[in-house]
Protein backbone atom coordinates (compact mmCIF):
# COMPACT_ATOMS: atom_id res chain seq x y z
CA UNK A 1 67.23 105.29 -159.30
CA UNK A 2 66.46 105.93 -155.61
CA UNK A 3 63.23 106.14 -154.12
CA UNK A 4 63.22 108.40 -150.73
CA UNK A 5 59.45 108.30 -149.46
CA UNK A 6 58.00 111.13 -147.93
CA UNK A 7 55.94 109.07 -145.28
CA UNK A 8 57.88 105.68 -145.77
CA UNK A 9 54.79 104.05 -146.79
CA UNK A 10 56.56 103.21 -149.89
CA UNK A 11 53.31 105.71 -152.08
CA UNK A 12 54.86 108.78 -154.25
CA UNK A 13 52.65 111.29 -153.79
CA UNK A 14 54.22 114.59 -154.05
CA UNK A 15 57.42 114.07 -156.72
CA UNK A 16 61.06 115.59 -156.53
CA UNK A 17 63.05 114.32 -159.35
CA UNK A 18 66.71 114.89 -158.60
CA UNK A 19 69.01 114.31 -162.21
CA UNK A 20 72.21 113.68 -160.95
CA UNK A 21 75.33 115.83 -162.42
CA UNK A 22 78.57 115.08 -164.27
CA UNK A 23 80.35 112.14 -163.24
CA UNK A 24 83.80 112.12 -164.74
CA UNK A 25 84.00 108.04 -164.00
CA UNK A 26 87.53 108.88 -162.46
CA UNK A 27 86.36 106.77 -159.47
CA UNK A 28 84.51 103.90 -161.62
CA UNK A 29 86.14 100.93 -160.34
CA UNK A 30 85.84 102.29 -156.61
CA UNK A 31 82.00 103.15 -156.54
CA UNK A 32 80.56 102.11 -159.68
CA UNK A 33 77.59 104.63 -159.01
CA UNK A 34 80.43 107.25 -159.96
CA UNK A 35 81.18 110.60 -157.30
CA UNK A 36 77.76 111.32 -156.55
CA UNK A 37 75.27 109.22 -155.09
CA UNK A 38 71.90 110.11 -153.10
CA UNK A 39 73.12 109.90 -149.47
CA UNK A 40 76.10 112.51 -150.23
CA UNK A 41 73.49 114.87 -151.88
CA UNK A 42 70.88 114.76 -149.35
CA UNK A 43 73.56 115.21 -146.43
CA UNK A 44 75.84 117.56 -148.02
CA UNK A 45 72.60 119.99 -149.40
CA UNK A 46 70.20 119.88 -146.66
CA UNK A 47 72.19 119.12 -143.73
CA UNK A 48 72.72 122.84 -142.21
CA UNK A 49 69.80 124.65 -144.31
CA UNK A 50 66.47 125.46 -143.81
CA UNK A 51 64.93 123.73 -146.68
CA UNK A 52 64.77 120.44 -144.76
CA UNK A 53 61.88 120.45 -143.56
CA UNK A 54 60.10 121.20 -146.70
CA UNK A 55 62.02 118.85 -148.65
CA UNK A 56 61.01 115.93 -146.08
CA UNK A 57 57.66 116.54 -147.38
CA UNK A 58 58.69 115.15 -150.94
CA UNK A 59 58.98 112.21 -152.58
CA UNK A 60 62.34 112.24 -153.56
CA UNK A 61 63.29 109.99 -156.89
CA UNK A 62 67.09 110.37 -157.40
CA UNK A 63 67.99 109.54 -160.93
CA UNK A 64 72.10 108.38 -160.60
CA UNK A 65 72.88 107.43 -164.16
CA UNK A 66 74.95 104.09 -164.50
CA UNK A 67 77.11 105.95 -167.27
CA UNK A 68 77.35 109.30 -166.44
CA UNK A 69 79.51 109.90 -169.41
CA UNK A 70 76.76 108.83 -171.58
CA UNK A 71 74.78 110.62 -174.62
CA UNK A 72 73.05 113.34 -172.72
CA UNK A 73 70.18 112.13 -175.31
CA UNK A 74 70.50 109.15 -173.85
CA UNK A 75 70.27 109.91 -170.18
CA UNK A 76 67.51 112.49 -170.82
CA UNK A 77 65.79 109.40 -172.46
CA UNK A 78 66.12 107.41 -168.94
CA UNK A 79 64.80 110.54 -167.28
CA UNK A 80 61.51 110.30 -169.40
CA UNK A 81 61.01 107.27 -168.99
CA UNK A 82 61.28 107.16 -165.04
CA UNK A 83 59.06 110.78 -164.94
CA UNK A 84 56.60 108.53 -166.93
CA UNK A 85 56.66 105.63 -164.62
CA UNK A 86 56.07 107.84 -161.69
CA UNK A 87 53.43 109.97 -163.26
CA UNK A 88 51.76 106.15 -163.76
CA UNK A 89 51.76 105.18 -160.14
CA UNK A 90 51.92 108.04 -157.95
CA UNK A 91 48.66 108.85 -156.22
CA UNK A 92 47.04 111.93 -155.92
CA UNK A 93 46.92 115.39 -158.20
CA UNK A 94 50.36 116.91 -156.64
CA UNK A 95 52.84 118.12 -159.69
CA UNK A 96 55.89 116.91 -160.37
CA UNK A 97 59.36 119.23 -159.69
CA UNK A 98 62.57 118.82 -161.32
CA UNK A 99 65.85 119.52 -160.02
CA UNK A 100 69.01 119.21 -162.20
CA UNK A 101 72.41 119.64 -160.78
CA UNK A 102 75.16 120.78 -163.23
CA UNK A 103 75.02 118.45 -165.98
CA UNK A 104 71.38 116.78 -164.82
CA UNK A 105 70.11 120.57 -165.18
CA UNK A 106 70.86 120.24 -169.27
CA UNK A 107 69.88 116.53 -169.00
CA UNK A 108 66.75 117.54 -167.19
CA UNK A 109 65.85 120.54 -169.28
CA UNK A 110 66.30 118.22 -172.62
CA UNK A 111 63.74 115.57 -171.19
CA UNK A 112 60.98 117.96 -170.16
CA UNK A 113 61.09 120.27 -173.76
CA UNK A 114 61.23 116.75 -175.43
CA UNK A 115 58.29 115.39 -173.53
CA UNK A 116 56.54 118.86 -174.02
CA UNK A 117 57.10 118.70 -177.80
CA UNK A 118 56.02 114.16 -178.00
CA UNK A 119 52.87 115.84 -176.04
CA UNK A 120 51.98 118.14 -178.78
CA UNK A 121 52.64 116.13 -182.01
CA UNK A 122 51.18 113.29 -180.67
CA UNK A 123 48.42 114.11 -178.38
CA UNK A 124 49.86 111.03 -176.45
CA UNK A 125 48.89 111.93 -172.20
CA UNK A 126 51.39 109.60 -171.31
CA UNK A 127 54.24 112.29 -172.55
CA UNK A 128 52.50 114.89 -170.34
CA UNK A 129 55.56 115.38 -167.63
CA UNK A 130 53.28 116.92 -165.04
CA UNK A 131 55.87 119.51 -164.05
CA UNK A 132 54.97 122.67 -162.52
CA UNK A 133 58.66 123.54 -161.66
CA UNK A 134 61.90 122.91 -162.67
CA UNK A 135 65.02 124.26 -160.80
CA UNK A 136 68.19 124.16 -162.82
CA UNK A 137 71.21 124.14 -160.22
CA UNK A 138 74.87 125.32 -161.85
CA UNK A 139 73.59 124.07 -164.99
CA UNK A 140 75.98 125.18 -167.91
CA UNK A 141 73.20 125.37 -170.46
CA UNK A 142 75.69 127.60 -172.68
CA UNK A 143 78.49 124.46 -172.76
CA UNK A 144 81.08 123.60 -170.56
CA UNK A 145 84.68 122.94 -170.76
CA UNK A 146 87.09 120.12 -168.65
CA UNK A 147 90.30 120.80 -169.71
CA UNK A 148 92.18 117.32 -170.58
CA UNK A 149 95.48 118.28 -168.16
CA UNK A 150 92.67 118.89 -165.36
CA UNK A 151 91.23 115.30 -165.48
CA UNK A 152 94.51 113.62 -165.37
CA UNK A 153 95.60 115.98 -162.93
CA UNK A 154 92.22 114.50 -160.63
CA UNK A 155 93.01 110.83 -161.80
């Protein structure tokens, strides 16, 4: 996880969660943190648009999963628990938003119906996500498919 302060005062006031996408691994032993990492995202998707001045006025949290192969269970898991930790110590009444990319969009998605649905069984605040918007970004929420042949072929 990466922390990007809004006012680099090192206080989360206004949260962006950012779930990181698919990360085949192909490039595991050169950058352990796998294809994607926070720098490439926030220079590749802001760089030349319009949105960056509004997204300057976030708190960015960018979730880079260790094992991006993982149980999506499992990483959704991760995701709740950071969105809890943040909802503990971030100051201020702002909601949270929730931007999955690709695979991070299912990943994302997963977390926040899970936490909606620990909320209502349990009564437990603590699983209230505080989300007022999530953004799903080339999510395939209907499956996807990476043919065998094409992940050699990228190896």
């Amino acid at each position: 996880m990466e922390i990007d302060y809004a006012a680099n005062d090192c206080v989360i006031r206004k949260p962006l969660f950012v779930v990181e996408g698919f990360d085949s691994g192909l490039f595991g032993v050169e950058n352990e943190l796998g294809e994607v990492e926070y720098n490439n995202f926030k220079n590749s998707t802001f760089s030349s648009s319009s949105l960056l001045g509004q997204i300057n006025s976030y708190d960015i949290i960018y979730i880079n999963f260790k094992n991006g192969k993982d149980y999506m269970q499992r990483n959704a898991y991760l995701v709740q628990d950071i969105i809890k930790w943040i909802n503990s110590v971030k100051q201020g009444s702002l909601p949270n938003v929730v931007l999955g990319q690709s695979m991070g969009g299912v990943i994302g998605r997963y977390a926040l119906r899970d936490m909606e649905n620990q909320l209502a069984s349990t009564g437990n605040q603590t699983w209230n996500h505080q989300t007022t918007l999530y953004i799903s970004h080339d999510a395939p929420h209907q499956g996807a498919n990476m043919p065998i042949a094409i992940q050699y072929f990228a190896r």
